[in-house]
C-alpha atoms as a PDB file:
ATOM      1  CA  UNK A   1      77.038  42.451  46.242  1.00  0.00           C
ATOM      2  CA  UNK A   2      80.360  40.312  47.671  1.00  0.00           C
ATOM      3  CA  UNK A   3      82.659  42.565  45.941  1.00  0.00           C
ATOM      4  CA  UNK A   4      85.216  44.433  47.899  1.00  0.00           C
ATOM      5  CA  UNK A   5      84.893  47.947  49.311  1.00  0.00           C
ATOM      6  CA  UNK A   6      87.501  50.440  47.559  1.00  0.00           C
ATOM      7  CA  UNK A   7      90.092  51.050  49.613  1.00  0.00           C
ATOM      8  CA  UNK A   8      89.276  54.766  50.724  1.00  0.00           C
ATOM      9  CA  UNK A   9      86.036  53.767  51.854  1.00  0.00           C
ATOM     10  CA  UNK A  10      87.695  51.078  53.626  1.00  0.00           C
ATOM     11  CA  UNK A  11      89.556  53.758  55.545  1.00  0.00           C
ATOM     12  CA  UNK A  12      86.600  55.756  56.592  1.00  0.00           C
ATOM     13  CA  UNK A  13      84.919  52.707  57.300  1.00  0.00           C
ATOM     14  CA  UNK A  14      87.185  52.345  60.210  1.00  0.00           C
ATOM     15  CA  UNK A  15      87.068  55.610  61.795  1.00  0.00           C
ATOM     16  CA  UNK A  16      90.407  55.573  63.215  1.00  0.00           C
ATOM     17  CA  UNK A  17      93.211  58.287  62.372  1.00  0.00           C
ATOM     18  CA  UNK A  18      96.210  57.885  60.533  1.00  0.00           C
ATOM     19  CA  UNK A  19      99.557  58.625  61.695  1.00  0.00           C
ATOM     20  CA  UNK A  20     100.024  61.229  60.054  1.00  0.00           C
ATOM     21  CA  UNK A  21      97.078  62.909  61.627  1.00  0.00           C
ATOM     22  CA  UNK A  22      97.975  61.855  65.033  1.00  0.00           C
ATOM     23  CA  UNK A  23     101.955  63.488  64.561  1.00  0.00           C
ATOM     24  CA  UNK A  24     100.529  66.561  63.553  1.00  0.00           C
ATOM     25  CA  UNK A  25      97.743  66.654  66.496  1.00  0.00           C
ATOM     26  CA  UNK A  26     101.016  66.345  69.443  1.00  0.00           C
ATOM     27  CA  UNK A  27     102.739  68.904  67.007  1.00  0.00           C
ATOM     28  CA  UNK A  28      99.904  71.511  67.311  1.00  0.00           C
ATOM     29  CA  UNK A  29      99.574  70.248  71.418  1.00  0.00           C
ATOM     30  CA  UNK A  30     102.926  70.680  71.968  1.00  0.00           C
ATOM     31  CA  UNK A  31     103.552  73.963  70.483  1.00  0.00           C
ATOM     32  CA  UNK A  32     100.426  75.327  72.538  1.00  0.00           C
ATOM     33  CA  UNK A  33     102.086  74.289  76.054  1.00  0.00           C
ATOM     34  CA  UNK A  34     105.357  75.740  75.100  1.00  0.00           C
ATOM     35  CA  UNK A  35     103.273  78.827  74.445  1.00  0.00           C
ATOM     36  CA  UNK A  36     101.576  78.748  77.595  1.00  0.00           C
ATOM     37  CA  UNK A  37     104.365  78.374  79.660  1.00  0.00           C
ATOM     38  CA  UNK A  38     106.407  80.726  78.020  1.00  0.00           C
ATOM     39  CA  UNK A  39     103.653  82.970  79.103  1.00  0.00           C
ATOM     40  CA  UNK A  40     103.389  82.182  82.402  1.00  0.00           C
ATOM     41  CA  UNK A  41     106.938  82.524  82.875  1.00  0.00           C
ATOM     42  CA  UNK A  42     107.252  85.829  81.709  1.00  0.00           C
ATOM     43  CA  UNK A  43     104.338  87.193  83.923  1.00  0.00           C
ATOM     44  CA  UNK A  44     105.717  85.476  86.864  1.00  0.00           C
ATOM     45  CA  UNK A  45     108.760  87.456  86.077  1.00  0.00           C
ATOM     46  CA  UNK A  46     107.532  90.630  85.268  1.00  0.00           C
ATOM     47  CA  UNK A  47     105.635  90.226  88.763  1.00  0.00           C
ATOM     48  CA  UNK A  48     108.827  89.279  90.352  1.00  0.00           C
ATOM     49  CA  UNK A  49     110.686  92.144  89.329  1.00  0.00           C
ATOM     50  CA  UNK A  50     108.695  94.402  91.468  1.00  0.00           C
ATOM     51  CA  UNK A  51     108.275  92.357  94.431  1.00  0.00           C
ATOM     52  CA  UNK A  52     111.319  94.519  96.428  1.00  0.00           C
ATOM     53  CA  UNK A  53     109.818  97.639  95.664  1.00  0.00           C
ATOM     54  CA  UNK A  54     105.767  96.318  96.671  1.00  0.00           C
ATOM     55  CA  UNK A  55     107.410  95.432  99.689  1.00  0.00           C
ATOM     56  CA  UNK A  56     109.710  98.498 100.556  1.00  0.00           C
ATOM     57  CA  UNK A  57     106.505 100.308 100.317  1.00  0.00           C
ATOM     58  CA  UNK A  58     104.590  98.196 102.538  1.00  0.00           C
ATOM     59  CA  UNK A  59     107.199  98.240 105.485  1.00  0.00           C
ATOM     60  CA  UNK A  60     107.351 102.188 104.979  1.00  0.00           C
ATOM     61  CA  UNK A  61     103.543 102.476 105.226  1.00  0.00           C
ATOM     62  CA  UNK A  62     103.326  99.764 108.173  1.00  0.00           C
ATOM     63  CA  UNK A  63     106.388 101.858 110.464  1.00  0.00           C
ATOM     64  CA  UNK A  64     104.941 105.052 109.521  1.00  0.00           C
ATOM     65  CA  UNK A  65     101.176 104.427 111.091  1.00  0.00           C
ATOM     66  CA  UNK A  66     102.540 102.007 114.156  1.00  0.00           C
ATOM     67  CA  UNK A  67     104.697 105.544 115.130  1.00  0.00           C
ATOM     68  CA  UNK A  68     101.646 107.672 114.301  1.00  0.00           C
ATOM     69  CA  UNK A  69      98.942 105.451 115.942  1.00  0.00           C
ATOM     70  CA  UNK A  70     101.523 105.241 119.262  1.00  0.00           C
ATOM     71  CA  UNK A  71     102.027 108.728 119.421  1.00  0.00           C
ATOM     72  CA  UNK A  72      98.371 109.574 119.163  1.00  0.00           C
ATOM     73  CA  UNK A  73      97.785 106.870 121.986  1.00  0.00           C
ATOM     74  CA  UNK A  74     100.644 108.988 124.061  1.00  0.00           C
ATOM     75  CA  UNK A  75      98.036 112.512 123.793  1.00  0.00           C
ATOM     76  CA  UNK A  76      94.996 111.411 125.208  1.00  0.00           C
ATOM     77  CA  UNK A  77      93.866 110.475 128.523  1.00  0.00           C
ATOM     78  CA  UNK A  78      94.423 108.626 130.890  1.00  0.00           C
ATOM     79  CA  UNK A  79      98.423 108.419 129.086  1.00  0.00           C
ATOM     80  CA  UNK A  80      98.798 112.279 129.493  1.00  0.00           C
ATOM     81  CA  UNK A  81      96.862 114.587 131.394  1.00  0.00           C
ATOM     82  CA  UNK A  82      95.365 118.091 130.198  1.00  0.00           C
ATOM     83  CA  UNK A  83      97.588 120.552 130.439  1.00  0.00           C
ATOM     84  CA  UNK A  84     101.104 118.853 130.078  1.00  0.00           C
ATOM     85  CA  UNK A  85     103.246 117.656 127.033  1.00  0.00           C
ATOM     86  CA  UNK A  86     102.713 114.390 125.732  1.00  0.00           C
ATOM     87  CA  UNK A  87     106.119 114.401 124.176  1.00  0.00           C
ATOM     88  CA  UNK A  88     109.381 115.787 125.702  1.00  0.00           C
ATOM     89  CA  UNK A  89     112.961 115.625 125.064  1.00  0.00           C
ATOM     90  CA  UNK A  90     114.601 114.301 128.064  1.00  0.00           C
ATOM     91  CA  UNK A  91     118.276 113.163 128.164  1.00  0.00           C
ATOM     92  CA  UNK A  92     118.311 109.056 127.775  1.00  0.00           C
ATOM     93  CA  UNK A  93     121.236 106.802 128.156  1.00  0.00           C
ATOM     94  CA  UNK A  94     121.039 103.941 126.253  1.00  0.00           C
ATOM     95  CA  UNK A  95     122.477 100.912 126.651  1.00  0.00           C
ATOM     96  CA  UNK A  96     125.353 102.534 124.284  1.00  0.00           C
ATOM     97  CA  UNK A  97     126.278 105.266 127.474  1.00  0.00           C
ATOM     98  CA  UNK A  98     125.993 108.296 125.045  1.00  0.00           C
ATOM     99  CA  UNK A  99     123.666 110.152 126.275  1.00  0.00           C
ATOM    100  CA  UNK A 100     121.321 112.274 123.924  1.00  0.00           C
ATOM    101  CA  UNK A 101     117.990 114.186 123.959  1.00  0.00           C
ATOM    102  CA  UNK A 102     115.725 111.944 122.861  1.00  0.00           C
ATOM    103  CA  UNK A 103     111.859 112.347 121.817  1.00  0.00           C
ATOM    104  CA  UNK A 104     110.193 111.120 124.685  1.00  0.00           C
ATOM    105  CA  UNK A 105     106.133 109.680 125.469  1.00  0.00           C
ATOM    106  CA  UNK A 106     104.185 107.739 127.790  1.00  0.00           C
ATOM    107  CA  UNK A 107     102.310 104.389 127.269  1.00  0.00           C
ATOM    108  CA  UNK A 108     100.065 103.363 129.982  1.00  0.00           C
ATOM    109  CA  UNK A 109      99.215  99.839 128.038  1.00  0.00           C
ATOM    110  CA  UNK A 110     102.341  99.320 126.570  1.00  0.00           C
ATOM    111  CA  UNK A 111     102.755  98.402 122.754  1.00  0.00           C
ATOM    112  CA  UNK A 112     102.678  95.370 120.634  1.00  0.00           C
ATOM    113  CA  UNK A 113     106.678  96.049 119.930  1.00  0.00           C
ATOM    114  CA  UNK A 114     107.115  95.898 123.899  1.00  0.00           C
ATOM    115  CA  UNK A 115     108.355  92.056 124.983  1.00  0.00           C
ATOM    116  CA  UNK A 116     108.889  92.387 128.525  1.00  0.00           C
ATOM    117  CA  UNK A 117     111.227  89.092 130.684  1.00  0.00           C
ATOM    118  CA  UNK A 118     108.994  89.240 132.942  1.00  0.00           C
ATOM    119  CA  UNK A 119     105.557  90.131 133.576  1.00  0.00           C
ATOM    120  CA  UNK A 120     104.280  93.272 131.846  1.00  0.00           C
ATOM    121  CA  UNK A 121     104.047  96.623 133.448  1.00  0.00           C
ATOM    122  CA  UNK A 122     101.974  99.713 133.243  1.00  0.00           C
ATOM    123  CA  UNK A 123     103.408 103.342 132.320  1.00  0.00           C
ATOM    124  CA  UNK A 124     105.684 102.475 129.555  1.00  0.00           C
ATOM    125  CA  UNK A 125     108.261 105.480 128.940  1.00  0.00           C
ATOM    126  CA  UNK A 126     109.442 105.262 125.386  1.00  0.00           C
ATOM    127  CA  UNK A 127     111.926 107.203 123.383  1.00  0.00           C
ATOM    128  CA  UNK A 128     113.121 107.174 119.689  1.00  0.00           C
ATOM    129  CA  UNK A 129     116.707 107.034 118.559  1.00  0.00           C
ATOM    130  CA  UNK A 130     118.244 106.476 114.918  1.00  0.00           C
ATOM    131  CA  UNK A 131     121.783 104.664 114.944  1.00  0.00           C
ATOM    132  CA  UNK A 132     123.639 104.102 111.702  1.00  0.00           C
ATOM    133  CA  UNK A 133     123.732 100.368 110.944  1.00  0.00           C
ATOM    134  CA  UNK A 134     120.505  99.302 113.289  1.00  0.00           C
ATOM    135  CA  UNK A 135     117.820 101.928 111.659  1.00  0.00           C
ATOM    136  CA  UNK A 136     115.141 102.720 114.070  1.00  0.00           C
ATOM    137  CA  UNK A 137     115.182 102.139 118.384  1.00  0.00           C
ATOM    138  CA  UNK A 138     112.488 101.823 120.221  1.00  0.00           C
ATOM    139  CA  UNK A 139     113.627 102.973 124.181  1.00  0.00           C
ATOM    140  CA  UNK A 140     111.419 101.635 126.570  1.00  0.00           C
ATOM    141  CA  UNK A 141     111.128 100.734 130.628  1.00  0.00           C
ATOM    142  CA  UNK A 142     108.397 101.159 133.029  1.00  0.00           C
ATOM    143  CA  UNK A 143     108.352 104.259 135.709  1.00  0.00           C
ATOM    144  CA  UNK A 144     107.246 101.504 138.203  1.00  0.00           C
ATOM    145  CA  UNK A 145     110.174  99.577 137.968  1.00  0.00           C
ATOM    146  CA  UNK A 146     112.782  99.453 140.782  1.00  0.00           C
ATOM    147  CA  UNK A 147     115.674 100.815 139.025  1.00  0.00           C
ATOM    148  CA  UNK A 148     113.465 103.061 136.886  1.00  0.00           C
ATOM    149  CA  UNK A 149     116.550 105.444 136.821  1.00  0.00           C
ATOM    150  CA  UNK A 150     119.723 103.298 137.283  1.00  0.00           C
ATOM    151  CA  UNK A 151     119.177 101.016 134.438  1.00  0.00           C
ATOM    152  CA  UNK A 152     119.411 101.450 130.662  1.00  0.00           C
ATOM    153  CA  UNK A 153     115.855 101.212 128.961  1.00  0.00           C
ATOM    154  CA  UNK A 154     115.432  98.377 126.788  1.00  0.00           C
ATOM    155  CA  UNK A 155     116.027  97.989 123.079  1.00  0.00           C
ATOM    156  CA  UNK A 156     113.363  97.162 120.654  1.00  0.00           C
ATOM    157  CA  UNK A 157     114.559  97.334 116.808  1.00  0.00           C
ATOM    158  CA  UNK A 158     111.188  99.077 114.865  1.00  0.00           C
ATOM    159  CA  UNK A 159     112.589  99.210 111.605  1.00  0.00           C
ATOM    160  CA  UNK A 160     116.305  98.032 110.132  1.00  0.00           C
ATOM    161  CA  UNK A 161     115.304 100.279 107.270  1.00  0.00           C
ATOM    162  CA  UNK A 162     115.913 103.777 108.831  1.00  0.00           C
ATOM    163  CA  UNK A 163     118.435 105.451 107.972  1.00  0.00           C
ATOM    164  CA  UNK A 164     118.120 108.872 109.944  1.00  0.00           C
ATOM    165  CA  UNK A 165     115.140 110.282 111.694  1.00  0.00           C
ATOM    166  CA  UNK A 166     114.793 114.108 111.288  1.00  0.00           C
ATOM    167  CA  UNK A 167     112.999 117.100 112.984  1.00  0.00           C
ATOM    168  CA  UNK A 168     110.464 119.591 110.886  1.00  0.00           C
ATOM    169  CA  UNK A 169     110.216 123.082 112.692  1.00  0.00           C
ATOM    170  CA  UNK A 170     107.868 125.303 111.512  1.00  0.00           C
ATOM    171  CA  UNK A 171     108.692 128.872 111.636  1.00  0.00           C
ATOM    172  CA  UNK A 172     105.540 131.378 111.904  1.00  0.00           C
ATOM    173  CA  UNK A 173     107.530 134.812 110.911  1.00  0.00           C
ATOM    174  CA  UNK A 174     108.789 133.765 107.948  1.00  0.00           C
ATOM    175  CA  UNK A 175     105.826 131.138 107.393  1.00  0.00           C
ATOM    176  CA  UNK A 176     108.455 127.962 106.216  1.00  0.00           C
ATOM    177  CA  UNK A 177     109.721 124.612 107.411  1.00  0.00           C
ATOM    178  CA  UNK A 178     112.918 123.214 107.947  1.00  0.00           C
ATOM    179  CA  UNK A 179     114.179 120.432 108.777  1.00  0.00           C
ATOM    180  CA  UNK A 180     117.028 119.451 111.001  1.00  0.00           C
ATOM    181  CA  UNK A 181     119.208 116.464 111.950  1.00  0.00           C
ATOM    182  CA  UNK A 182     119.480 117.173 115.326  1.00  0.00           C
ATOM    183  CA  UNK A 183     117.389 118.605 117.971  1.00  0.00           C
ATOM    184  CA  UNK A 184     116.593 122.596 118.561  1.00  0.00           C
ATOM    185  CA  UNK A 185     117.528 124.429 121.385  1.00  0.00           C
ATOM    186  CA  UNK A 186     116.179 127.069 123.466  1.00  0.00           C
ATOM    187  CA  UNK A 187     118.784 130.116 125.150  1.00  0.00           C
ATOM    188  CA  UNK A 188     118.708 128.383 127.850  1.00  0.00           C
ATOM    189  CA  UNK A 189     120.202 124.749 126.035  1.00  0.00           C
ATOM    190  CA  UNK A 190     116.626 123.222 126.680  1.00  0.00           C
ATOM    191  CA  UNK A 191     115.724 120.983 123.694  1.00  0.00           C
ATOM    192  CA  UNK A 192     112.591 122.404 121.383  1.00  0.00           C
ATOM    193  CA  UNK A 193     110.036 119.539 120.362  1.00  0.00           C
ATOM    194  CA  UNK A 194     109.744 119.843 116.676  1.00  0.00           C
ATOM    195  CA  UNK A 195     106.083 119.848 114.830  1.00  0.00           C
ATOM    196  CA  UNK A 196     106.789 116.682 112.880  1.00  0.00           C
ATOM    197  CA  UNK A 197     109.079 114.147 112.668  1.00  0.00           C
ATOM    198  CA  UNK A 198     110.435 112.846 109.384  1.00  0.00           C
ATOM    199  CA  UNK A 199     112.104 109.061 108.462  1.00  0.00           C
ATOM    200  CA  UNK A 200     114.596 108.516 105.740  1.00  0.00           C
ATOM    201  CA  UNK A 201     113.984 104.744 104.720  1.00  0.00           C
ATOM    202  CA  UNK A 202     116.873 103.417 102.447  1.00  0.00           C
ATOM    203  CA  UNK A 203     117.341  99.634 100.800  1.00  0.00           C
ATOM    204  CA  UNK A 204     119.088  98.556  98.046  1.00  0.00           C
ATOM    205  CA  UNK A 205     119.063 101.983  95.360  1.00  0.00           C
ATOM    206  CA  UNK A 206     115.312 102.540  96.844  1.00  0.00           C
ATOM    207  CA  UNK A 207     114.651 105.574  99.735  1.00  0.00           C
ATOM    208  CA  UNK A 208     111.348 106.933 100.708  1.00  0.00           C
ATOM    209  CA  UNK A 209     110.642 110.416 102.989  1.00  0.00           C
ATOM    210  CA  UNK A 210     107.385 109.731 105.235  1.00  0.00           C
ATOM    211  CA  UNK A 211     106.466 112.447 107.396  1.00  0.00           C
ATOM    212  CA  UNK A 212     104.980 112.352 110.877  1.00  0.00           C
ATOM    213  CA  UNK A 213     102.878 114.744 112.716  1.00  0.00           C
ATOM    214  CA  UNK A 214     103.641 115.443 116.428  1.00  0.00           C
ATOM    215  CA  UNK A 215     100.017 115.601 118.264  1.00  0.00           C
ATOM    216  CA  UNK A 216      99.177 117.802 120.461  1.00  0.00           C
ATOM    217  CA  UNK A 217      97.445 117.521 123.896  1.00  0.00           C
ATOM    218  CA  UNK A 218      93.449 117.811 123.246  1.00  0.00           C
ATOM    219  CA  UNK A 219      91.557 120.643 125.517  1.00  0.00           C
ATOM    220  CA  UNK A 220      89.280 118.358 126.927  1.00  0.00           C
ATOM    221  CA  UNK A 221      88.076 114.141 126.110  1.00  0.00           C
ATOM    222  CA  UNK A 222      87.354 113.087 122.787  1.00  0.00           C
ATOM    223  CA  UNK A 223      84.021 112.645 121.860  1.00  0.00           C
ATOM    224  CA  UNK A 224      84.382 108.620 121.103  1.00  0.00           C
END
């Protein structure tokens, strides 16, 4: 009965592991983390790689419905009233003195891109203008100010990302579209207000075409 265990069961007897085991247990631990983060890495750079594009896109999107929601604002009442245009060409000078016929519309409430010095005004006039190097130019003043037609309107970048801001006409006799860098004009040299607008946005080797419906005046209040 007092003789001495073998030495196997002396080693299970313990319950302990042996080096060995314990080596080969980091081995197998270690190899799984490299695998993991090998993994993770590559997803996180896979996801990387198309983070200019994802956000290209959502800057295109974002500039393309602030312009449409704006212009929609400039149709209905109380901005424009029935009967008259709720966009028009007039001829702007910009802080730049080259003067140009520029797309034209009326905010009563202003918009979020308007920061005014001072304290905000009513019966925002805005215009549009592309310039090469600065992308796309929000033109805006108030009709109530004092020097309403001695000063410059103010500058408010919309979007570094333009590169040129064309005009759609649509042409009923021959039932097409074209599209022009410039505005049309009339026999008489007045400027023609174009059916849609369209913006060219360019960055890096990425450009996108969005297009933009001109609205037209409604015949009577909307029914909302």
């Amino acid at each position: 009965m007092n003789r001495p265990l073998p030495k196997c069961r002396r080693d299970l007897s313990r319950g302990g592991f042996t080096l060995l085991e314990m080596l080969l247990s980091l081995a197998l631990v270690a190899l799984l983390l490299i695998a993991m983060n090998t993994a993770v890495f590559s997803m996180g750079e896979l996801w990387g790689r198309g983070t200019d594009k994802r956000l290209f896109d959502q800057h295109v999107v974002a500039v393309t419905r602030y312009l449409q929601r704006e212009l929609r604002a400039a149709t209905l009442p109380p901005a424009m009233p029935i009967g008259k245009a709720a966009v028009t060409a007039p001829e702007i000078t910009p802080t730049t003195g080259i003067s140009d016929n520029l797309l034209t519309f009326d905010l009563p409430a202003g918009s979020r891109l308007v920061a005014w010095p001072d304290h905000p005004l009513p019966d925002v006039v805005c215009s549009l203008q592309a310039r090469d190097g600065q992308g796309l130019i929000l033109l805006w003043h108030s009709s109530l100010e004092t020097r309403f037609t001695q000063d410059p309107p103010r500058e408010t970048v919309i979007s570094s990302l333009v590169k040129t801001l064309s005009y759609d006409y649509y042409d009923s006799d021959f039932k097409s579209w074209s599209t022009e860098t410039a505005l049309k004009k009339d026999a008489n040299s007045q400027p023609i207000i174009p059916q849609r607008l369209r913006l060219t946005f360019a960055y890096d080797n990425m450009t996108r075409d969005t297009v933009i419906s001109l609205p037209t005046n409604p015949e009577g209040l909307p029914p909302y």
